[in-house]
PDB file of N, CA and C in Angstrom:
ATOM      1  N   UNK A   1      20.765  26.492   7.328  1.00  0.00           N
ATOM      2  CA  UNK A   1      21.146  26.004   8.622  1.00  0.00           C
ATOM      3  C   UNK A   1      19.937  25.359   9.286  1.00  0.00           C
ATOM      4  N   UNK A   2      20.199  23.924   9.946  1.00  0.00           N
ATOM      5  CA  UNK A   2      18.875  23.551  10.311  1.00  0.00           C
ATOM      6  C   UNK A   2      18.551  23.578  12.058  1.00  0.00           C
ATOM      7  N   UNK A   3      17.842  23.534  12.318  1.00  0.00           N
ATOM      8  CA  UNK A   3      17.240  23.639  13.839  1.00  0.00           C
ATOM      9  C   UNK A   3      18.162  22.888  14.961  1.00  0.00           C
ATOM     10  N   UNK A   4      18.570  23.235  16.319  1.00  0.00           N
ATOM     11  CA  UNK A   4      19.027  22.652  17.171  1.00  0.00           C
ATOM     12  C   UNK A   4      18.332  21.260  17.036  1.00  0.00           C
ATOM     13  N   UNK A   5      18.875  20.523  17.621  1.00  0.00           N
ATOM     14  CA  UNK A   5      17.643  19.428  17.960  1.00  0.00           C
ATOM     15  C   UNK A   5      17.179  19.428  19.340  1.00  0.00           C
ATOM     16  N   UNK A   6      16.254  19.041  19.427  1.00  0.00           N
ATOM     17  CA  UNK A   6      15.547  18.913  20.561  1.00  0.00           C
ATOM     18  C   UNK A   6      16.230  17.576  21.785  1.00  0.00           C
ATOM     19  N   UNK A   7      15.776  17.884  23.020  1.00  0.00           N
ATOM     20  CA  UNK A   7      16.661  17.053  23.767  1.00  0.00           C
ATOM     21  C   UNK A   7      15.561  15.544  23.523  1.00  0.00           C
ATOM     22  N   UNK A   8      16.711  14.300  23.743  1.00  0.00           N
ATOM     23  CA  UNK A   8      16.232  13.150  23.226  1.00  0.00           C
ATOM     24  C   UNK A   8      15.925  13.048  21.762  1.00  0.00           C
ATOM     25  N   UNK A   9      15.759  13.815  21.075  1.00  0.00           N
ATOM     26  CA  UNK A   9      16.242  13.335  19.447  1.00  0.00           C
ATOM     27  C   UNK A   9      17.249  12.723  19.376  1.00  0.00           C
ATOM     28  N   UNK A  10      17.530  11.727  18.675  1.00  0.00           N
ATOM     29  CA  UNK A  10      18.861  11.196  18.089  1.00  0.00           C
ATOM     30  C   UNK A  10      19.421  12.095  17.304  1.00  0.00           C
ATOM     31  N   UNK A  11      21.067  12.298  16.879  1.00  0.00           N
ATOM     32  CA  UNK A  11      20.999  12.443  15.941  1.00  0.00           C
ATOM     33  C   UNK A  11      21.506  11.709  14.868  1.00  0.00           C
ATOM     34  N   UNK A  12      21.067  11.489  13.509  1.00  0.00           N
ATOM     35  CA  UNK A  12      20.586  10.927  12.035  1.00  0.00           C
ATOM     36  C   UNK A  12      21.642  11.122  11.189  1.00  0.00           C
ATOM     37  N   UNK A  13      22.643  10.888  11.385  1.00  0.00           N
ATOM     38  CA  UNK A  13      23.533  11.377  10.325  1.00  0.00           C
ATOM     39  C   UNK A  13      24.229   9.953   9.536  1.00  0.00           C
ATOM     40  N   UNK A  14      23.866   8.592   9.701  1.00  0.00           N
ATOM     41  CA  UNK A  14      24.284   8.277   8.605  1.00  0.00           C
ATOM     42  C   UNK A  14      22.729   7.160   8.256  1.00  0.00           C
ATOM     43  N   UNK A  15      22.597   6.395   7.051  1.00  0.00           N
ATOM     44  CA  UNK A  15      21.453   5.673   6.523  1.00  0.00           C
ATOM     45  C   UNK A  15      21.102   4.439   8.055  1.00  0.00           C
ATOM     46  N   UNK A  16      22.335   3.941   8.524  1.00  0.00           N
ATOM     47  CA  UNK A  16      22.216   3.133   9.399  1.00  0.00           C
ATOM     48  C   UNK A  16      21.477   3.617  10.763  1.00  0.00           C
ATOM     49  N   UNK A  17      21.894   4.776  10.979  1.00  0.00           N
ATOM     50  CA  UNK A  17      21.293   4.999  12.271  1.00  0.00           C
ATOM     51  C   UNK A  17      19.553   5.847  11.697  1.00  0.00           C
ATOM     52  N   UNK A  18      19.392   6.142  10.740  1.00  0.00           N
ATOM     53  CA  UNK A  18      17.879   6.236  10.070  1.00  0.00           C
ATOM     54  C   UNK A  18      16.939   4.952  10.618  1.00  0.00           C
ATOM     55  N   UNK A  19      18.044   3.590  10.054  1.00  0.00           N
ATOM     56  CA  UNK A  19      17.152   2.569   9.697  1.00  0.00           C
ATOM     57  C   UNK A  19      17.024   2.415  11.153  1.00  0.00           C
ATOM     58  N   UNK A  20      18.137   2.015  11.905  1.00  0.00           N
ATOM     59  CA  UNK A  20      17.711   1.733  13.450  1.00  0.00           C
ATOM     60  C   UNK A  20      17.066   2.816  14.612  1.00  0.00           C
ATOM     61  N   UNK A  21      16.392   3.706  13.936  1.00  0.00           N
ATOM     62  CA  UNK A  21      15.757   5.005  14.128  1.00  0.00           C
ATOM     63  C   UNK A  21      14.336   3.831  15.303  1.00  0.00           C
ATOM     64  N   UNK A  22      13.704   4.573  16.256  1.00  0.00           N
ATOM     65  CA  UNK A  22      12.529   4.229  16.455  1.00  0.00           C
ATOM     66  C   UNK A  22      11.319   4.879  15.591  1.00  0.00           C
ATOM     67  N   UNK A  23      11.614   5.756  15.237  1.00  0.00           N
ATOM     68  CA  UNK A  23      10.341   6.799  14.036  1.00  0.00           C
ATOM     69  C   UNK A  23      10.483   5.983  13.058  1.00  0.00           C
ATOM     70  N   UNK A  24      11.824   5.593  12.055  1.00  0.00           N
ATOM     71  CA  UNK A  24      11.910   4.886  11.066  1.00  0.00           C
ATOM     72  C   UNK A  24      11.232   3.351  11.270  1.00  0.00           C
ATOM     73  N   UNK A  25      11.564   2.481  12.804  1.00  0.00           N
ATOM     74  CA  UNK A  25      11.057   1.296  12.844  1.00  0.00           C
ATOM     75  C   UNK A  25       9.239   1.778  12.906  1.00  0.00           C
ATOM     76  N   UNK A  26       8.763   2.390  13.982  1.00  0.00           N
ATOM     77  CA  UNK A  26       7.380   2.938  13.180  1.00  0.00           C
ATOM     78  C   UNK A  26       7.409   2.747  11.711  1.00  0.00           C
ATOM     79  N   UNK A  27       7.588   3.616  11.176  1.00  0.00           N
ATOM     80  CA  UNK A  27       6.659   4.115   9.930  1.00  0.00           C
ATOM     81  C   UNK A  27       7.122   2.890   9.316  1.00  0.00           C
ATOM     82  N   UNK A  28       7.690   1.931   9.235  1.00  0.00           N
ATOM     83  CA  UNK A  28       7.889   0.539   8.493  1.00  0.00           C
ATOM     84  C   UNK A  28       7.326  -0.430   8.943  1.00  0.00           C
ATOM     85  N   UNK A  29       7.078   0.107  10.422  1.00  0.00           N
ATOM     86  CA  UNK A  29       5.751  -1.412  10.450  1.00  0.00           C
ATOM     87  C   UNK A  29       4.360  -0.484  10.112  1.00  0.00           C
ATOM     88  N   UNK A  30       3.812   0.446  10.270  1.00  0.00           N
ATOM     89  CA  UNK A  30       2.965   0.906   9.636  1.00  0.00           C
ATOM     90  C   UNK A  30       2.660   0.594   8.067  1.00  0.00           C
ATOM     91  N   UNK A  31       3.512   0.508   7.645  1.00  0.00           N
ATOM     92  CA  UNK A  31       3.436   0.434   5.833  1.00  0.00           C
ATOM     93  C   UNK A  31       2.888  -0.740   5.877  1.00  0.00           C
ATOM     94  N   UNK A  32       3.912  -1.679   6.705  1.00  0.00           N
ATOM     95  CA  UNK A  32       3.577  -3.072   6.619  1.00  0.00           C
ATOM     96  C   UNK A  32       2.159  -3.832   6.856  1.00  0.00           C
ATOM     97  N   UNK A  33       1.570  -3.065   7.873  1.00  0.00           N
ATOM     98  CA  UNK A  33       0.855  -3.660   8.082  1.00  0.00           C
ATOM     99  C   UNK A  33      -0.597  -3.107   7.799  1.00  0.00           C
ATOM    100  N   UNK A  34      -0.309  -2.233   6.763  1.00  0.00           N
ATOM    101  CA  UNK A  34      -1.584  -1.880   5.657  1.00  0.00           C
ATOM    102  C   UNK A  34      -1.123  -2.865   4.489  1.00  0.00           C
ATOM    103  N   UNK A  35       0.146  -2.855   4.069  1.00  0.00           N
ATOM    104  CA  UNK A  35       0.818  -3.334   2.321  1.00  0.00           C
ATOM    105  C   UNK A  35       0.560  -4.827   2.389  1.00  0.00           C
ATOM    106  N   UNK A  36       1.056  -5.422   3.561  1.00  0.00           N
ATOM    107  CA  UNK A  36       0.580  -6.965   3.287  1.00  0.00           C
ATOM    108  C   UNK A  36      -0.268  -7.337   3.188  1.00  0.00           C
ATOM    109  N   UNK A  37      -1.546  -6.977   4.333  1.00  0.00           N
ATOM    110  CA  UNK A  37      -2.738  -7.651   4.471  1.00  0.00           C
ATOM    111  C   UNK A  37      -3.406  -7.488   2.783  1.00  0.00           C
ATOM    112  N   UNK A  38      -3.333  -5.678   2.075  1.00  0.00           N
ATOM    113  CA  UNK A  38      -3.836  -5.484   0.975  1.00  0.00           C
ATOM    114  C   UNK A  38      -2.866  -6.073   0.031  1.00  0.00           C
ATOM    115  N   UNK A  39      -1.993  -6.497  -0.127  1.00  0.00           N
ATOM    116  CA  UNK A  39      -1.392  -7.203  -1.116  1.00  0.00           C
ATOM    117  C   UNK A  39      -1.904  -8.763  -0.982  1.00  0.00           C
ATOM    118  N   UNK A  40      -1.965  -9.774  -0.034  1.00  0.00           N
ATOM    119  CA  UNK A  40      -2.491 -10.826   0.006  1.00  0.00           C
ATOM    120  C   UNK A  40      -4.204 -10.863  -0.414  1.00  0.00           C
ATOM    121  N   UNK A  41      -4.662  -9.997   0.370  1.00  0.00           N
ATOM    122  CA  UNK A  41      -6.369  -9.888  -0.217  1.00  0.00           C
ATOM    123  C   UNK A  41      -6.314  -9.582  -1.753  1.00  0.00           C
ATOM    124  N   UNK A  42      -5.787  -8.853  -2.362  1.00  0.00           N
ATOM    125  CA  UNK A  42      -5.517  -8.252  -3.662  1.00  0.00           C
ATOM    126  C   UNK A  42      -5.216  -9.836  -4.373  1.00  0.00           C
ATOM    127  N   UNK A  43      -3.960 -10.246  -4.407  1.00  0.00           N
ATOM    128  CA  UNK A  43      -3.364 -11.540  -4.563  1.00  0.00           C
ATOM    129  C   UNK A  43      -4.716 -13.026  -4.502  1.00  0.00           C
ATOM    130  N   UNK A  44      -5.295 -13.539  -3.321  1.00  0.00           N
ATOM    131  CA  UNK A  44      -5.993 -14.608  -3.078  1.00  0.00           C
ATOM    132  C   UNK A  44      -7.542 -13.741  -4.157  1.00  0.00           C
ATOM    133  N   UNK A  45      -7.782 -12.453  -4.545  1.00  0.00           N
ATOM    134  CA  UNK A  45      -8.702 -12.427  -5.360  1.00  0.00           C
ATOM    135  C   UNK A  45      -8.676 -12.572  -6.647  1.00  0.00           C
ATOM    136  N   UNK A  46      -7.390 -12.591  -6.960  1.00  0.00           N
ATOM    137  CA  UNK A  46      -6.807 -12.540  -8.596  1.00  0.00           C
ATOM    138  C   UNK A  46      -6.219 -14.193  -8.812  1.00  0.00           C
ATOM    139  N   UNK A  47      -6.089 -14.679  -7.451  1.00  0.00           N
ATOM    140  CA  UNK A  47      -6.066 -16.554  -8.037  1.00  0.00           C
ATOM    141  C   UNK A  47      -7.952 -16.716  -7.469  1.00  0.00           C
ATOM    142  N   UNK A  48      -8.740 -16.586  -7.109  1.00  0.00           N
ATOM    143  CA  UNK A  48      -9.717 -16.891  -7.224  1.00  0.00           C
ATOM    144  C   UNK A  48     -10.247 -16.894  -8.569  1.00  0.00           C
ATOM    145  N   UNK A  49      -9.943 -15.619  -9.042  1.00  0.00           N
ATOM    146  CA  UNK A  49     -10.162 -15.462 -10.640  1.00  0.00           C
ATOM    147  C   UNK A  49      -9.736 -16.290 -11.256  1.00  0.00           C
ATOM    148  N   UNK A  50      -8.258 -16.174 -11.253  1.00  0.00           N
ATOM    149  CA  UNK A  50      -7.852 -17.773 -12.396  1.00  0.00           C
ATOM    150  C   UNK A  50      -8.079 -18.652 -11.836  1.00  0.00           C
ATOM    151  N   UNK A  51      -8.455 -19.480 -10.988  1.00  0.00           N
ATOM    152  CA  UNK A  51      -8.694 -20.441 -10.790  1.00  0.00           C
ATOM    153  C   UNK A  51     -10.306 -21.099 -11.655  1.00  0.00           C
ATOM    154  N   UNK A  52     -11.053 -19.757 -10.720  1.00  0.00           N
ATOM    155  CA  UNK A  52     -12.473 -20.265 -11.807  1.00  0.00           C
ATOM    156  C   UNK A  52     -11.973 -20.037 -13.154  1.00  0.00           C
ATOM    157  N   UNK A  53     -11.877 -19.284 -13.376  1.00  0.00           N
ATOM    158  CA  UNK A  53     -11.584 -19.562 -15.263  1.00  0.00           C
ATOM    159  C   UNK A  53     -10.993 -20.897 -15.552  1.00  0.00           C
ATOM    160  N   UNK A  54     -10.327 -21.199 -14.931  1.00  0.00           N
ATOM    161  CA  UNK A  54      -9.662 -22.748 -15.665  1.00  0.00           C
ATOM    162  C   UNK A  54     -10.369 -23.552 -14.825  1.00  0.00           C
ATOM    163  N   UNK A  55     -11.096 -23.813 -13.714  1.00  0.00           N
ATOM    164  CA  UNK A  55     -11.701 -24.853 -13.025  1.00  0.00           C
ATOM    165  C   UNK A  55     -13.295 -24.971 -13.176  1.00  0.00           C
ATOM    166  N   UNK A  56     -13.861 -23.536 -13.271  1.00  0.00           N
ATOM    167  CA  UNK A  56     -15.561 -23.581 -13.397  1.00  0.00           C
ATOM    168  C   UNK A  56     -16.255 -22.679 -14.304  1.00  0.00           C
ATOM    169  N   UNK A  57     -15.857 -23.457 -16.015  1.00  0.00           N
ATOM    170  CA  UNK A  57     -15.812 -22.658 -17.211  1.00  0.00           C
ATOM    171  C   UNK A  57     -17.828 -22.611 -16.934  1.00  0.00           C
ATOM    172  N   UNK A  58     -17.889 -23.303 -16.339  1.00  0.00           N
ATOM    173  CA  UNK A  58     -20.057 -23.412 -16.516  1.00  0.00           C
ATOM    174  C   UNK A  58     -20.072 -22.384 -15.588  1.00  0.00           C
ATOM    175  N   UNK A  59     -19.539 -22.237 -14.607  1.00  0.00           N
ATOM    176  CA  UNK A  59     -19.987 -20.743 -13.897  1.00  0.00           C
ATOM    177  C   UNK A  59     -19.604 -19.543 -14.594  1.00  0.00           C
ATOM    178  N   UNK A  60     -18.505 -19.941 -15.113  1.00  0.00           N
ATOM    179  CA  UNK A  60     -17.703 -18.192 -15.572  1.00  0.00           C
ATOM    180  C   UNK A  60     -18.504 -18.140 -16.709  1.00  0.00           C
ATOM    181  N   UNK A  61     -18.848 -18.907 -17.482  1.00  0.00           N
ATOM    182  CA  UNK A  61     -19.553 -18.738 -18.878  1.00  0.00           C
ATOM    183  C   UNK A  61     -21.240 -18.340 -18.704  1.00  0.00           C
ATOM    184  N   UNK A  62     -21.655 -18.358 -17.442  1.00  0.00           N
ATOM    185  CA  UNK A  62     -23.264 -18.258 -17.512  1.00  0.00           C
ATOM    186  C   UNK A  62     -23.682 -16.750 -17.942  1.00  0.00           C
ATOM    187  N   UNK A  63     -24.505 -16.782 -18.724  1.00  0.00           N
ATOM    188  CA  UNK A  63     -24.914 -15.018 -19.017  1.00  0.00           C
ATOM    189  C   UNK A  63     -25.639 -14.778 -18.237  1.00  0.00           C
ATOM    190  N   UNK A  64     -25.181 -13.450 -17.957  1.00  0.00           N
ATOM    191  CA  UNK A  64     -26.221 -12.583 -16.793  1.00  0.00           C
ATOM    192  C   UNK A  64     -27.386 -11.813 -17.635  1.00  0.00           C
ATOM    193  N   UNK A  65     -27.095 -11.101 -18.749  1.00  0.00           N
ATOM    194  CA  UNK A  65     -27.829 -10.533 -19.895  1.00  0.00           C
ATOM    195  C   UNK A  65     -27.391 -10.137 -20.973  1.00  0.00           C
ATOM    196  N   UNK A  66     -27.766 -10.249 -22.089  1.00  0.00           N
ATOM    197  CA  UNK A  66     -27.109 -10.008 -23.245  1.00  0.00           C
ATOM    198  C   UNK A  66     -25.972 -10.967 -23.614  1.00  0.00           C
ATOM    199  N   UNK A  67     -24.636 -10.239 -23.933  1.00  0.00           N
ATOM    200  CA  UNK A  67     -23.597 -11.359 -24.286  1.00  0.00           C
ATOM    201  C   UNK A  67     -22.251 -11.056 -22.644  1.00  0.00           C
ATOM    202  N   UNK A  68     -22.943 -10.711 -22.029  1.00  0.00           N
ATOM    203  CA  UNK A  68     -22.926 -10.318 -20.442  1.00  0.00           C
ATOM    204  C   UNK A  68     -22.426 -11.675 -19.904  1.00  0.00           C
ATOM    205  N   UNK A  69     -21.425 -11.775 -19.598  1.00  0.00           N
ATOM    206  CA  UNK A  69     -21.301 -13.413 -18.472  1.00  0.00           C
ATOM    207  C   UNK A  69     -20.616 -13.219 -17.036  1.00  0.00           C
ATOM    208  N   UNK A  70     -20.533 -14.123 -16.161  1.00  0.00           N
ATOM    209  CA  UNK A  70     -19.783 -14.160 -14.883  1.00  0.00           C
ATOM    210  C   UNK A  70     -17.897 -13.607 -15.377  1.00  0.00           C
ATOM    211  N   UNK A  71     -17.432 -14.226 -16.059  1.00  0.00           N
ATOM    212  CA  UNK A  71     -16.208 -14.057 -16.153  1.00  0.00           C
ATOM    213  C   UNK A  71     -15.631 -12.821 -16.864  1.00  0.00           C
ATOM    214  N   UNK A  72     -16.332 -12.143 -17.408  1.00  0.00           N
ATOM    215  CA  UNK A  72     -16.508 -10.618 -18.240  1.00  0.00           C
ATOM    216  C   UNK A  72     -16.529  -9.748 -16.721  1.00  0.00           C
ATOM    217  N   UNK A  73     -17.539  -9.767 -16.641  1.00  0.00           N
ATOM    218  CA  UNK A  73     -17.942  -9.153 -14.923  1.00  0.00           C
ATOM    219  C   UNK A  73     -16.767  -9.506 -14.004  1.00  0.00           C
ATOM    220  N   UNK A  74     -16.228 -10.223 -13.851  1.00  0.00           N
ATOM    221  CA  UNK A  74     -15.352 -10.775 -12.616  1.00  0.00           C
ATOM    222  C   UNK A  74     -14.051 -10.204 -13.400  1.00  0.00           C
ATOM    223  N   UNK A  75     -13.675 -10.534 -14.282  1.00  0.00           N
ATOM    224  CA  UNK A  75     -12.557  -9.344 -14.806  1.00  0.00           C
ATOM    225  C   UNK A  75     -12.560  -8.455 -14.790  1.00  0.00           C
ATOM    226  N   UNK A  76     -13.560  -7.531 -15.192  1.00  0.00           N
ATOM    227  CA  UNK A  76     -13.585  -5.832 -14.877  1.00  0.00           C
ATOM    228  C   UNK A  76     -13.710  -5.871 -13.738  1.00  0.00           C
ATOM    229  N   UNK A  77     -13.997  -6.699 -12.450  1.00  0.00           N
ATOM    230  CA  UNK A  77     -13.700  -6.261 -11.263  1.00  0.00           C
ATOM    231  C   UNK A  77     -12.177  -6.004 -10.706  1.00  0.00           C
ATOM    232  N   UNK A  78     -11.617  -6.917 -11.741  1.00  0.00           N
ATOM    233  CA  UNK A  78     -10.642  -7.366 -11.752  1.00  0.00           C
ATOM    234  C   UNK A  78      -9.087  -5.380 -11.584  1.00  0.00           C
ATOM    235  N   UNK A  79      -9.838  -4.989 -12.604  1.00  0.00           N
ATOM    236  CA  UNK A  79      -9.561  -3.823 -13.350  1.00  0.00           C
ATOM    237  C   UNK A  79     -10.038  -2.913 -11.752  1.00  0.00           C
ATOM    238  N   UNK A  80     -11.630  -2.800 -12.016  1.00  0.00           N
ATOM    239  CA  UNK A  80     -11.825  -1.461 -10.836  1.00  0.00           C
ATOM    240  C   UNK A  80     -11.397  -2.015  -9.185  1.00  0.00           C
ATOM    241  N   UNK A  81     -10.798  -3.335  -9.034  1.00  0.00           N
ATOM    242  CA  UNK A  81      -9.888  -3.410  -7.170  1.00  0.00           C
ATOM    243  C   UNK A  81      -8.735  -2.658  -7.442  1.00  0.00           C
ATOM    244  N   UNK A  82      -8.145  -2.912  -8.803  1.00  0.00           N
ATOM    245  CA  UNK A  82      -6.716  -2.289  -8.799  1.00  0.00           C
ATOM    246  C   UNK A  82      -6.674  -0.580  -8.945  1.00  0.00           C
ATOM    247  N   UNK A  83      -8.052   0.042  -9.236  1.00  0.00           N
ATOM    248  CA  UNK A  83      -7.901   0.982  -9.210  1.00  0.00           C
ATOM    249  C   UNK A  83      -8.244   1.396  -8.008  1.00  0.00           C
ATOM    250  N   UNK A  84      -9.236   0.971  -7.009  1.00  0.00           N
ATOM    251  CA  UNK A  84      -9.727   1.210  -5.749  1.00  0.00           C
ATOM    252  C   UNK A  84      -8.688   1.112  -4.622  1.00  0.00           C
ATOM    253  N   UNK A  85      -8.096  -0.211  -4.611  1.00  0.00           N
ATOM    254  CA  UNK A  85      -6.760  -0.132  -3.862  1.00  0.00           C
ATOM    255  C   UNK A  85      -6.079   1.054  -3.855  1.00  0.00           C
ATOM    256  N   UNK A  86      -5.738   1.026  -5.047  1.00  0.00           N
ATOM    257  CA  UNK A  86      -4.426   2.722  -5.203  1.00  0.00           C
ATOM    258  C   UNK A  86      -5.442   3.392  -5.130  1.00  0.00           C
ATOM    259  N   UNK A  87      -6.225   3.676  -5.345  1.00  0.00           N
ATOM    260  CA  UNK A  87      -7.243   4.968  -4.354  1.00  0.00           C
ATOM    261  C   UNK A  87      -6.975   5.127  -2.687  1.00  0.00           C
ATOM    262  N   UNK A  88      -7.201   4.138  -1.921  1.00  0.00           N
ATOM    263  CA  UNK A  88      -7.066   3.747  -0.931  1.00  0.00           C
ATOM    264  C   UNK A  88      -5.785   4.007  -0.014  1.00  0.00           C
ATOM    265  N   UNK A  89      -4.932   3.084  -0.847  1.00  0.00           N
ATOM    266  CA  UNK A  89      -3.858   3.199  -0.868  1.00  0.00           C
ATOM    267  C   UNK A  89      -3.403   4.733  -0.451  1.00  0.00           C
ATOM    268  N   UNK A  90      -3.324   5.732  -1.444  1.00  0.00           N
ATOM    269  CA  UNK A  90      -3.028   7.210  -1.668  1.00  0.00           C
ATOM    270  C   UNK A  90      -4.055   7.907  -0.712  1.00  0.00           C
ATOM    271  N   UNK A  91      -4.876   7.266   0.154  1.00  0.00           N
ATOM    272  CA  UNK A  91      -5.222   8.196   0.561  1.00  0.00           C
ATOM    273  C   UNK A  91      -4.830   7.915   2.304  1.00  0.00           C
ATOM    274  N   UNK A  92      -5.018   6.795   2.320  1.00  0.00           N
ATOM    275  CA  UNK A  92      -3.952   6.167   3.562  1.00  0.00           C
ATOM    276  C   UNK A  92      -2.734   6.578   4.039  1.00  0.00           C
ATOM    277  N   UNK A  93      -1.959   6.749   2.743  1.00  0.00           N
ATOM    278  CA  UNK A  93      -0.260   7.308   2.447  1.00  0.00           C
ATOM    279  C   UNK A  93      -0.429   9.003   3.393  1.00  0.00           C
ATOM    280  N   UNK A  94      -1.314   9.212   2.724  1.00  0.00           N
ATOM    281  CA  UNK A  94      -1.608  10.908   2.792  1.00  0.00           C
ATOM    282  C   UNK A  94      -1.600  11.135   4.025  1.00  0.00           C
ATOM    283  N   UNK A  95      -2.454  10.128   4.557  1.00  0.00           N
ATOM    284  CA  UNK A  95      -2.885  10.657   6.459  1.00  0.00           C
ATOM    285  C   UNK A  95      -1.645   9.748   7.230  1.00  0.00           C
ATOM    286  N   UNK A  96      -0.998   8.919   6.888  1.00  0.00           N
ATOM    287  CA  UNK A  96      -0.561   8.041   8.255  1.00  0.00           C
ATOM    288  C   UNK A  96       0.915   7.579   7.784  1.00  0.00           C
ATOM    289  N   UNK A  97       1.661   7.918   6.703  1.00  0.00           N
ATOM    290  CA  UNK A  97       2.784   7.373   6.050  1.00  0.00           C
ATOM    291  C   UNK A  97       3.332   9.323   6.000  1.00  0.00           C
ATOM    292  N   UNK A  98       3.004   9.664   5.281  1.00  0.00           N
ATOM    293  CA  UNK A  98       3.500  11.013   4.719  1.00  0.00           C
ATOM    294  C   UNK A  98       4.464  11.865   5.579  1.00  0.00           C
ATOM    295  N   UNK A  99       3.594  12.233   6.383  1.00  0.00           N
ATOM    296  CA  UNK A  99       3.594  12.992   7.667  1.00  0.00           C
ATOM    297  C   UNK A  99       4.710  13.097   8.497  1.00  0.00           C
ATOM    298  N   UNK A 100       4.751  10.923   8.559  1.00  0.00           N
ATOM    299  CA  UNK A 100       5.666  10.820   9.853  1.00  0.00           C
ATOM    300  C   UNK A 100       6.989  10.712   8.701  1.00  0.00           C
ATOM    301  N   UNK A 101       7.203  10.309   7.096  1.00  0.00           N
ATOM    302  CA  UNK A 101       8.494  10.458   6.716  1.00  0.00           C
ATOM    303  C   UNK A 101       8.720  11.948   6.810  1.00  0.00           C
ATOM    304  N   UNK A 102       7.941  12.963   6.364  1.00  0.00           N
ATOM    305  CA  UNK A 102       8.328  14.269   5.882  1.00  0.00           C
ATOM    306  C   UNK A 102       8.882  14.460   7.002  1.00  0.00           C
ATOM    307  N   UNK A 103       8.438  14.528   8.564  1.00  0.00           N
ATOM    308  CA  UNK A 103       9.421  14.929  10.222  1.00  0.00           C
ATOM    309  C   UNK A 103      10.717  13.963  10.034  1.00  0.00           C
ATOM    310  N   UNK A 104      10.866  12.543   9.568  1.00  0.00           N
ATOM    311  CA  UNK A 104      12.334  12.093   9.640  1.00  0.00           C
ATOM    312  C   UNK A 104      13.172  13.510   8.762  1.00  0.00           C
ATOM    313  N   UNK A 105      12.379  12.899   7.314  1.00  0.00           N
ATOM    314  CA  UNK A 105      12.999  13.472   6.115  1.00  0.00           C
ATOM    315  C   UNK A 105      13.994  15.049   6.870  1.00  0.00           C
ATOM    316  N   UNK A 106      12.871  15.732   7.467  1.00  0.00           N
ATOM    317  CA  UNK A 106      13.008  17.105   8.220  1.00  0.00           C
ATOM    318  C   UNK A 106      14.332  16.987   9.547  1.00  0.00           C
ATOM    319  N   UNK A 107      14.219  16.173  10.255  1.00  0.00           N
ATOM    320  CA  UNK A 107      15.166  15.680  11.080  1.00  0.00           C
ATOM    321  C   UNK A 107      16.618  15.439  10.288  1.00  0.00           C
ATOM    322  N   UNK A 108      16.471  14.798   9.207  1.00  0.00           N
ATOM    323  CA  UNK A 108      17.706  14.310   8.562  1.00  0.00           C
ATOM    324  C   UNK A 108      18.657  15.361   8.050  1.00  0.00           C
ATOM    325  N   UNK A 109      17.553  16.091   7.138  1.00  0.00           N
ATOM    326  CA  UNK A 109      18.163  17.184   6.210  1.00  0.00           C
ATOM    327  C   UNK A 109      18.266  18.519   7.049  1.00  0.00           C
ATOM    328  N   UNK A 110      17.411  18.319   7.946  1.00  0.00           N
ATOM    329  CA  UNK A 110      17.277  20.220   8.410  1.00  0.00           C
ATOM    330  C   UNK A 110      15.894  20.463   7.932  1.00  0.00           C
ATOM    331  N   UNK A 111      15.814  21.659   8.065  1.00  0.00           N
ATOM    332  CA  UNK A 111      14.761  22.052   8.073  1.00  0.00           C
ATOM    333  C   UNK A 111      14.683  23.197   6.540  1.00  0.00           C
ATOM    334  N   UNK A 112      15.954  23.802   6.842  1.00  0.00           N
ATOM    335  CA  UNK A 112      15.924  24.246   5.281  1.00  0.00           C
ATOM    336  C   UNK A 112      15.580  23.692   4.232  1.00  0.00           C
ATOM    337  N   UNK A 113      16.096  22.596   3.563  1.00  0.00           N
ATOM    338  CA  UNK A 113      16.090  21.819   2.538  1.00  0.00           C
ATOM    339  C   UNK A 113      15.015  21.064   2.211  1.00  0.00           C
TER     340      UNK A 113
END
């Protein structure tokens, strides 16, 4: 059995009135406006990449040391943003996304469940 609700809660009982929720319009511009900015920065660094590779083979090809070059290096960066992001990402989720679904989630279902 789940909790009275509190006065001024809505109540949540079908997907539609979730979505037109004010907590729900929160936490969706919140997402948003971490997910885009890092999806476009993410995005304009990975066509920077291809771009030099097919436009400035004398830069990407210069050795830094050994058989070491710009475009070796700029790919494994390539590798550790995508892991840094979802680092980021997950830890962002944790403090400022989580929280406010688990109280809908809690609102929706009760408190039991």
């Amino acid at each position: 059995m789940s909790e009275p609700r509190r006065a001024g809660e809505p109540e949540l009982t079908t997907y539609r009135d979730v979505q037109l929720s004010p907590d729900f319009t929160e936490l969706r511009r919140r997402f948003r406006r971490f997910v885009f900015p890092m999806t476009g920065l993410f995005l304009a660094w990975y066509f920077l990449y291809v771009l030099l590779a097919d436009y400035a083979h004398g830069f990407m090809s210069y050795r830094l040391f050994g058989n070491i070059n710009v475009a070796l290096l700029l790919g494994f960066g390539q590798f550790v943003s995508t892991f840094a992001i979802t680092m980021i990402y997950v830890r962002w989720a944790d403090k400022q996304v989580d929280p406010a679904a688990d109280r809908m989630r809690q609102l929706i279902e009760g408190e039991d469940q």
